[in-house]
Protein backbone atom coordinates (compact mmCIF):
# COMPACT_ATOMS: atom_id res chain seq x y z
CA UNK A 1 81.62 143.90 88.58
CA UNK A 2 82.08 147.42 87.66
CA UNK A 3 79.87 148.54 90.25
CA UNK A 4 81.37 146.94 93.04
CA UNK A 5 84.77 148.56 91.82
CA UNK A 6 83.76 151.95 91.83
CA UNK A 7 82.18 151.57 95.04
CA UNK A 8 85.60 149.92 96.38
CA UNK A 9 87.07 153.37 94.72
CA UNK A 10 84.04 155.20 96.75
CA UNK A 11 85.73 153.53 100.01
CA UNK A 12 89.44 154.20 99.30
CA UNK A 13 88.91 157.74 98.70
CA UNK A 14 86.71 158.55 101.73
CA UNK A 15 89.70 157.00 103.81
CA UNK A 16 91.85 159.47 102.16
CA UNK A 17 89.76 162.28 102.55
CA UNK A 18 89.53 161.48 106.44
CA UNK A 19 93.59 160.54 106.63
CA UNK A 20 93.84 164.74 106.15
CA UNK A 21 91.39 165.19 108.98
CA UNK A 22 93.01 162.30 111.10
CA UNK A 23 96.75 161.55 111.76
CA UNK A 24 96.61 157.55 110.81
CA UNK A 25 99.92 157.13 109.29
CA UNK A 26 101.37 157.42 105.68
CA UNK A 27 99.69 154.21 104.49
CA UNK A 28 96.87 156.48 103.15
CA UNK A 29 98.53 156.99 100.60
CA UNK A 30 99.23 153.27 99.83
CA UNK A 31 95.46 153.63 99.74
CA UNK A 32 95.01 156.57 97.36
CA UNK A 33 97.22 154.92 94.80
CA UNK A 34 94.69 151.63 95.32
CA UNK A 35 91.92 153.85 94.26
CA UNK A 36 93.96 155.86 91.09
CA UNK A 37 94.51 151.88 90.23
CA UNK A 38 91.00 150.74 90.60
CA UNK A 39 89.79 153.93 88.17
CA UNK A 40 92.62 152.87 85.80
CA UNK A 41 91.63 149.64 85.22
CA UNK A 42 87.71 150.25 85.08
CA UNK A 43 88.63 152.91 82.78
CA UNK A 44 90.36 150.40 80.36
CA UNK A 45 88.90 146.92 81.14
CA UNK A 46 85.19 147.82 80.67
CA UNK A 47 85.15 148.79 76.95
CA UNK A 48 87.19 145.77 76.64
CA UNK A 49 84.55 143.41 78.27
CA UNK A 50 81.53 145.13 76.66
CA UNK A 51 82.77 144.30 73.37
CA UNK A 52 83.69 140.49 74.05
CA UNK A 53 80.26 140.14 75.41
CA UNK A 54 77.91 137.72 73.57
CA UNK A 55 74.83 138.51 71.57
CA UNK A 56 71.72 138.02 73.41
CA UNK A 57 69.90 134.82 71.97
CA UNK A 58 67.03 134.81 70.01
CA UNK A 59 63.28 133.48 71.34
């Protein structure tokens, strides 16, 4: 899951990079605050869900 939100971060900031080079409109930025958001929460949700994960079982 992490993975596929840093790549969805990846994404959103490439589009903002190219809104500089390319007059599209001031929804960019609706689209640079989507990617602060998506760091934000992988920042604070993934120590969270590493800890509640269960112990692997024993063979």
């Amino acid at each position: 899951m992490a993975s596929l939100i840093w790549t969805i971060v990846l994404l959103l900031g490439i589009a903002w990079l190219l809104g500089f080079s390319i007059d599209i409109g001031s929804w960019i930025h609706l689209l640079l605050l989507l990617a602060i958001i998506g760091i934000i929460y992988n920042l604070l949700i993934t120590p969270f869900l590493a800890a509640r994960r269960p112990p692997p079982p024993d063979y």
